[in-house]
N, C-alpha and C. Protein backbone atom coordinates (compact mmCIF):
# COMPACT_ATOMS: atom_id res chain seq x y z
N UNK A 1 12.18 -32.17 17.08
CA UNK A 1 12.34 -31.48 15.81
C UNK A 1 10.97 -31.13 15.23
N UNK A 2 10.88 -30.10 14.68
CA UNK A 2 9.38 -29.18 14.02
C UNK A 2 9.15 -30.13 12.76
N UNK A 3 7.50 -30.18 12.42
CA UNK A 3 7.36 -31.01 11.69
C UNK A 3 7.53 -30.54 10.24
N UNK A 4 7.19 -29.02 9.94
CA UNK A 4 7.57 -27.81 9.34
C UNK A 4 8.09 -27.08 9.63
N UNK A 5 9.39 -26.59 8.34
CA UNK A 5 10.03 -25.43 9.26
C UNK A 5 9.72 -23.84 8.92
N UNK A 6 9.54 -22.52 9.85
CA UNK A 6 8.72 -21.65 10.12
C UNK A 6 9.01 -21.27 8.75
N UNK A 7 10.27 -20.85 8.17
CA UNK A 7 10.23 -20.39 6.84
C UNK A 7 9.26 -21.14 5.88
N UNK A 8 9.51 -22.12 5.40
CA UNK A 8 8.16 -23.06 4.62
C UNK A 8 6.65 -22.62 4.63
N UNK A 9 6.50 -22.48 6.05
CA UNK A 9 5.07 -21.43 6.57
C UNK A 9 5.10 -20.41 6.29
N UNK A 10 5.86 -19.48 6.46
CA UNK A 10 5.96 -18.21 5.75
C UNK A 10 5.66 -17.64 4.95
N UNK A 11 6.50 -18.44 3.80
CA UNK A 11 6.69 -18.70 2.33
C UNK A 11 4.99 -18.94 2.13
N UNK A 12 4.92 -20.06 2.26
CA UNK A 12 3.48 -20.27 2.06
C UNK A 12 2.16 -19.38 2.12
N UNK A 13 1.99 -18.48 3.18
CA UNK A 13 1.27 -17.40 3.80
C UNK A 13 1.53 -16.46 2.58
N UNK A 14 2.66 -15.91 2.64
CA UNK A 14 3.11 -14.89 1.77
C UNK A 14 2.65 -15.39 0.42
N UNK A 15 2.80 -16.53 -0.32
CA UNK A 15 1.94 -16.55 -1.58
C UNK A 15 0.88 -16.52 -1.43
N UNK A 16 0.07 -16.91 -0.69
CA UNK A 16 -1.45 -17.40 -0.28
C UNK A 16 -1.87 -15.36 -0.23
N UNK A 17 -1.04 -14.59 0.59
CA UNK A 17 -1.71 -13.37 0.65
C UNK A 17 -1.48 -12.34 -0.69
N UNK A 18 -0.77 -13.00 -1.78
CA UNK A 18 -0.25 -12.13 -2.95
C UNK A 18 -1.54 -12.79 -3.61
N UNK A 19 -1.61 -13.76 -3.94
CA UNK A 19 -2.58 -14.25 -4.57
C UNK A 19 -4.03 -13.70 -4.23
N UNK A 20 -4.59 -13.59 -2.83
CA UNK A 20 -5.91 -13.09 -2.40
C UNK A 20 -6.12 -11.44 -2.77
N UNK A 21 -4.49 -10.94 -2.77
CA UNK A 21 -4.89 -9.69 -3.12
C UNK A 21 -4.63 -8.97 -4.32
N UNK A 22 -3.89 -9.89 -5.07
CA UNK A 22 -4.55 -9.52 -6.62
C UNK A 22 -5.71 -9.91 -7.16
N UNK A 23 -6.57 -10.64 -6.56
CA UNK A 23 -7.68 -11.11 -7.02
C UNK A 23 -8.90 -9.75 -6.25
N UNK A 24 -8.78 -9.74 -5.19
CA UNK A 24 -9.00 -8.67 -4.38
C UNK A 24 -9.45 -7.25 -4.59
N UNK A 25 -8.29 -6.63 -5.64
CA UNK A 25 -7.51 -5.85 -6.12
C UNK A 25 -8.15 -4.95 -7.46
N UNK A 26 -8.10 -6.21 -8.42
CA UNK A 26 -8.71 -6.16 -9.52
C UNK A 26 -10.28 -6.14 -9.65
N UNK A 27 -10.71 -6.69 -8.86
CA UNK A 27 -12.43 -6.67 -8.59
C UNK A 27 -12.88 -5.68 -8.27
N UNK A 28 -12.04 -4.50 -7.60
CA UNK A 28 -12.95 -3.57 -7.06
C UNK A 28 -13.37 -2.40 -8.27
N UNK A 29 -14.39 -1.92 -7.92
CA UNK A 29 -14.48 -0.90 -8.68
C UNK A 29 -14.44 0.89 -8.77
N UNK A 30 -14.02 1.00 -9.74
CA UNK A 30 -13.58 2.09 -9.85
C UNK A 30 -13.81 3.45 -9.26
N UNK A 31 -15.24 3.36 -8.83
CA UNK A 31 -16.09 4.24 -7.68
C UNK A 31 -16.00 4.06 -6.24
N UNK A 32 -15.28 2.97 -6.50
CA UNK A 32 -14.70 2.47 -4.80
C UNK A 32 -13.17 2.76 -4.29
N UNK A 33 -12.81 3.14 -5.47
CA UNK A 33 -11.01 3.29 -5.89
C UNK A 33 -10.50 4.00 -4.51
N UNK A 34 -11.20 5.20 -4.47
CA UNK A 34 -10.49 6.56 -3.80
C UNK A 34 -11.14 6.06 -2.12
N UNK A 35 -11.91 5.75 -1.86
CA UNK A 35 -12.26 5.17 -0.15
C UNK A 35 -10.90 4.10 0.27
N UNK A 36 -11.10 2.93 -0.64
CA UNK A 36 -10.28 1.98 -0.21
C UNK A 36 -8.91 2.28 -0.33
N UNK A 37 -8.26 3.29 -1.08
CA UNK A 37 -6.96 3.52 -1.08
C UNK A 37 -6.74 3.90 0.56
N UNK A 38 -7.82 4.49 1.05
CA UNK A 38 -7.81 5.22 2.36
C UNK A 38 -7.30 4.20 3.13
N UNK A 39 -8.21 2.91 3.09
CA UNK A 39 -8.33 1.59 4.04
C UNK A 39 -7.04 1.17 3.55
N UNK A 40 -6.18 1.59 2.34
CA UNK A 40 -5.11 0.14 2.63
C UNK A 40 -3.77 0.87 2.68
N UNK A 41 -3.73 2.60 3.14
CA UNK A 41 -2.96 3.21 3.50
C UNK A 41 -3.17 2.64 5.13
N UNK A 42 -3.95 2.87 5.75
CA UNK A 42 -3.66 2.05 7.28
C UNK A 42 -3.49 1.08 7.41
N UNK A 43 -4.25 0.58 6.73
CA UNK A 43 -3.52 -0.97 6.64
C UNK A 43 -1.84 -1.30 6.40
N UNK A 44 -1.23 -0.69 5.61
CA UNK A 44 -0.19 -0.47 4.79
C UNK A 44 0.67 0.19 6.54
N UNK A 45 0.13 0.82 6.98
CA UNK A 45 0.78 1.15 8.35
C UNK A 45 1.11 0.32 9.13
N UNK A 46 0.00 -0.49 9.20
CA UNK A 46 0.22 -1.42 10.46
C UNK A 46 1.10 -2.67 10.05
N UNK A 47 1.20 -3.23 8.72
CA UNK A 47 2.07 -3.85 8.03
C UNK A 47 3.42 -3.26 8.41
N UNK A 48 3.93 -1.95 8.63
CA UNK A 48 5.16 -1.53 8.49
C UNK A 48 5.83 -2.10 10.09
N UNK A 49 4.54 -1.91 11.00
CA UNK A 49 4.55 -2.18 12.14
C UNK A 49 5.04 -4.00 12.51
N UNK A 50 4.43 -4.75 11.94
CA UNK A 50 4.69 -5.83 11.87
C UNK A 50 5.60 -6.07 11.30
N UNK A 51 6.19 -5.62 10.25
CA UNK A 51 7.51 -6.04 9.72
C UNK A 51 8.76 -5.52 10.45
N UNK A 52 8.45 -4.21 11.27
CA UNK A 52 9.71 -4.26 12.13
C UNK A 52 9.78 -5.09 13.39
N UNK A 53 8.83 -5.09 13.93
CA UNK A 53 9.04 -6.24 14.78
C UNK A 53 9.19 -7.53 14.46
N UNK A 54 8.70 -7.90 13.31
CA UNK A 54 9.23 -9.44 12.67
C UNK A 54 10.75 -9.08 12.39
N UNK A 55 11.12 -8.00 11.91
CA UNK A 55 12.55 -8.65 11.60
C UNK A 55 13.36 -7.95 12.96
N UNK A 56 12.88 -7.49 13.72
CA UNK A 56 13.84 -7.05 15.26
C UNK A 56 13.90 -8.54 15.90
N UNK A 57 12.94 -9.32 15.68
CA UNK A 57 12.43 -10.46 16.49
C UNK A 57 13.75 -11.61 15.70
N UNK A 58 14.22 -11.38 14.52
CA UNK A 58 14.69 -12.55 13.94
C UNK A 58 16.42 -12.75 13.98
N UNK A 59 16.39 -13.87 13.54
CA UNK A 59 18.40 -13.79 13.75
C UNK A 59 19.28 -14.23 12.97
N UNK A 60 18.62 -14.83 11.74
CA UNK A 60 19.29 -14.67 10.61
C UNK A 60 19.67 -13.81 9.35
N UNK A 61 20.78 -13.29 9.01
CA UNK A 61 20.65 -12.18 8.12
C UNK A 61 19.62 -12.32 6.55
N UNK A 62 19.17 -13.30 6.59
CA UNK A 62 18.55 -13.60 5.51
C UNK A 62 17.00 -13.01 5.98
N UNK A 63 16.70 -13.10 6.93
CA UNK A 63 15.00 -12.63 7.52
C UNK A 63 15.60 -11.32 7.78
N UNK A 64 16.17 -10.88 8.78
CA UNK A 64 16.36 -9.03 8.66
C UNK A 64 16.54 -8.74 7.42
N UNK A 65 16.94 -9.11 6.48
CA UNK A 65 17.28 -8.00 5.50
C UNK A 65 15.78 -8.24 4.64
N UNK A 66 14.93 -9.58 4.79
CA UNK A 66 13.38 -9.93 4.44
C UNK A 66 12.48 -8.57 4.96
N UNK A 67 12.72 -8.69 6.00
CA UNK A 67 11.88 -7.63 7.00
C UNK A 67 11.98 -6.21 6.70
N UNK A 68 13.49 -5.93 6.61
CA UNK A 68 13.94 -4.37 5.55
C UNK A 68 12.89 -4.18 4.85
N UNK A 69 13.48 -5.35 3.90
CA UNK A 69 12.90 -5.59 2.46
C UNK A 69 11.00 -5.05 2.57
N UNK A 70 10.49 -5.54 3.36
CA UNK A 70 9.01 -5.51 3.64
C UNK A 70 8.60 -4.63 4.24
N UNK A 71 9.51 -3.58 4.96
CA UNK A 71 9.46 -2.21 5.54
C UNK A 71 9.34 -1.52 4.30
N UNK A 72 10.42 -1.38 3.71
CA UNK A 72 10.74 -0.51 2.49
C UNK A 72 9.62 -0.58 1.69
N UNK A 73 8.76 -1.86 1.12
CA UNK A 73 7.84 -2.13 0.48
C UNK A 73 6.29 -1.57 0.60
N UNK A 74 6.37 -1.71 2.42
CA UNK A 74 5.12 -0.98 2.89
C UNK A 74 5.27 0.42 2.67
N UNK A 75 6.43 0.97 3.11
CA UNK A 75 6.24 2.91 3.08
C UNK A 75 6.29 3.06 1.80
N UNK A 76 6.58 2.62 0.52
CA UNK A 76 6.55 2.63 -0.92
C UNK A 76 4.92 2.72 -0.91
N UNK A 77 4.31 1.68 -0.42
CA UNK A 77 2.76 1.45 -0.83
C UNK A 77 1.94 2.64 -0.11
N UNK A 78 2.20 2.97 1.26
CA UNK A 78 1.63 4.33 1.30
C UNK A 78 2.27 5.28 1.10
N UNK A 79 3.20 5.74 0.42
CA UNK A 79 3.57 7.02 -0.12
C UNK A 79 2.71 6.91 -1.59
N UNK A 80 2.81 6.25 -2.32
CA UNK A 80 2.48 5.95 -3.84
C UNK A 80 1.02 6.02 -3.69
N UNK A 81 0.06 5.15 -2.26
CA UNK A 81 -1.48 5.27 -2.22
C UNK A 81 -1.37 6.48 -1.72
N UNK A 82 -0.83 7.81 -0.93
CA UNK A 82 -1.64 8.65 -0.66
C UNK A 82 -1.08 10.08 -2.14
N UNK A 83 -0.22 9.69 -2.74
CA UNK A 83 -0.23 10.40 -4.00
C UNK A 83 -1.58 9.97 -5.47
N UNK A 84 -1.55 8.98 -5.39
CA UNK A 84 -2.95 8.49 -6.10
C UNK A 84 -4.29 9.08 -5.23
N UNK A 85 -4.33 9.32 -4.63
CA UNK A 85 -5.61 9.49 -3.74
C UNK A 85 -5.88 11.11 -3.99
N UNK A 86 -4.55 11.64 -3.50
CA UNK A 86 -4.21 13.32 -3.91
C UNK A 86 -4.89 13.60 -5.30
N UNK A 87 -4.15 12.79 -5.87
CA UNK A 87 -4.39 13.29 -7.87
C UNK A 87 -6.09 13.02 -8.04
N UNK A 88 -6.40 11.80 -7.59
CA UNK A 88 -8.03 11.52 -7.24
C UNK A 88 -8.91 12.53 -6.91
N UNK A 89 -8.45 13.32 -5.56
CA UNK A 89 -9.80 13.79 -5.20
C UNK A 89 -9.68 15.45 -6.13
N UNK A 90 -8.17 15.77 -6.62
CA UNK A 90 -8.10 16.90 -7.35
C UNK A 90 -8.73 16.53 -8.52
N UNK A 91 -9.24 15.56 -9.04
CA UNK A 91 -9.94 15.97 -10.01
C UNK A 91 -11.73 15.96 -9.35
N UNK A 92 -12.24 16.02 -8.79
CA UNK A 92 -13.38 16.46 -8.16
C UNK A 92 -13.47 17.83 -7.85
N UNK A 93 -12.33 18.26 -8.03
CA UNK A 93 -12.25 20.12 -7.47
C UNK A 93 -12.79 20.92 -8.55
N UNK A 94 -13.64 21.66 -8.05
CA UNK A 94 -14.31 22.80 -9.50
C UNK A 94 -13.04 23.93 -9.71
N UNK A 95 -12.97 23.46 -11.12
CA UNK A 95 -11.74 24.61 -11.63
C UNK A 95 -12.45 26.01 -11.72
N UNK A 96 -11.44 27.07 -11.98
CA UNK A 96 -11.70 28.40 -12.22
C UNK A 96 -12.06 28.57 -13.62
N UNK A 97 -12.85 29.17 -14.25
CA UNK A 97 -13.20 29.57 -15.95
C UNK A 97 -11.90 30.52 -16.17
N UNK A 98 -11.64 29.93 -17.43
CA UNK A 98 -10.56 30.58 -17.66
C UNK A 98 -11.14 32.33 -18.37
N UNK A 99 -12.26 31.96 -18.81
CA UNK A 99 -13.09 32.89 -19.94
C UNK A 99 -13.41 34.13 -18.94
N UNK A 100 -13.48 34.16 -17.67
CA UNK A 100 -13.45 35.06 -16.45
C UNK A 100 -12.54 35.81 -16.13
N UNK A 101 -11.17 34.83 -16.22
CA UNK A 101 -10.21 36.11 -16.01
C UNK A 101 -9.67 36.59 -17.27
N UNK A 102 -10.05 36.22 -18.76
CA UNK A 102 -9.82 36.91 -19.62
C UNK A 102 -10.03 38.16 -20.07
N UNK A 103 -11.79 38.15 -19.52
CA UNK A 103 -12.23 39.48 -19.42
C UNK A 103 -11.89 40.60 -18.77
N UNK A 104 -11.46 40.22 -17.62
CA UNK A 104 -10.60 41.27 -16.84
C UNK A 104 -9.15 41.77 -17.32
N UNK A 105 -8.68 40.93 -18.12
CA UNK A 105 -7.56 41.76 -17.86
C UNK A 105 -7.66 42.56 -19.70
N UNK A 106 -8.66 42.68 -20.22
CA UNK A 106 -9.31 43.47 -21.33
C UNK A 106 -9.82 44.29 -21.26
């Protein structure tokens, strides 16, 4: 018999990595915002990757529907990071003067 059982470990990991990355999270700064969204959209990929094979791998309905659960969560996090990133780099774009095409059509 296991001296821990794998869920307990799990569990454990999974707070241990919520915790590192709100701390993580909040520290960075704001000039760093738009790179790292980059880094945790792939990241955010390969997570999706691991969660389907963690829950293809499992056999209780309580871990597949975990694993769903953590699929669904990852493609949420890169759909939502590459719309933040979008709105980001559009504001770096040089707009048109509006005072330019006024004249023309006068």
């Amino acid at each position: 018999m296991e001296l821990v059982d794998h869920t307990i470990i799990n569990l454990i990991i999974f707070v241990l990595a919520i915790y590192v990355g709100y701390h993580v999270v909040w520290t960075v700064t704001p000039a760093l915002h738009t790179p790292l969204m980059a880094v945790t959209n792939a990241i955010s990929a390969i997570v999706i990757v691991g969660a389907m094979l963690a829950a293809a791998l499992t056999e209780t309905p309580l871990a597949k529907g975990m694993g769903v659960l953590a699929v669904a969560l990852a493609a949420v996090n890169i759909f939502g990071g590459f719309l933040v990133t979008r709105r980001m780099l559009e504001m770096f774009k040089k707009k048109e003067r509006k005072s330019a095409a006024g004249k023309e059509g006068a």
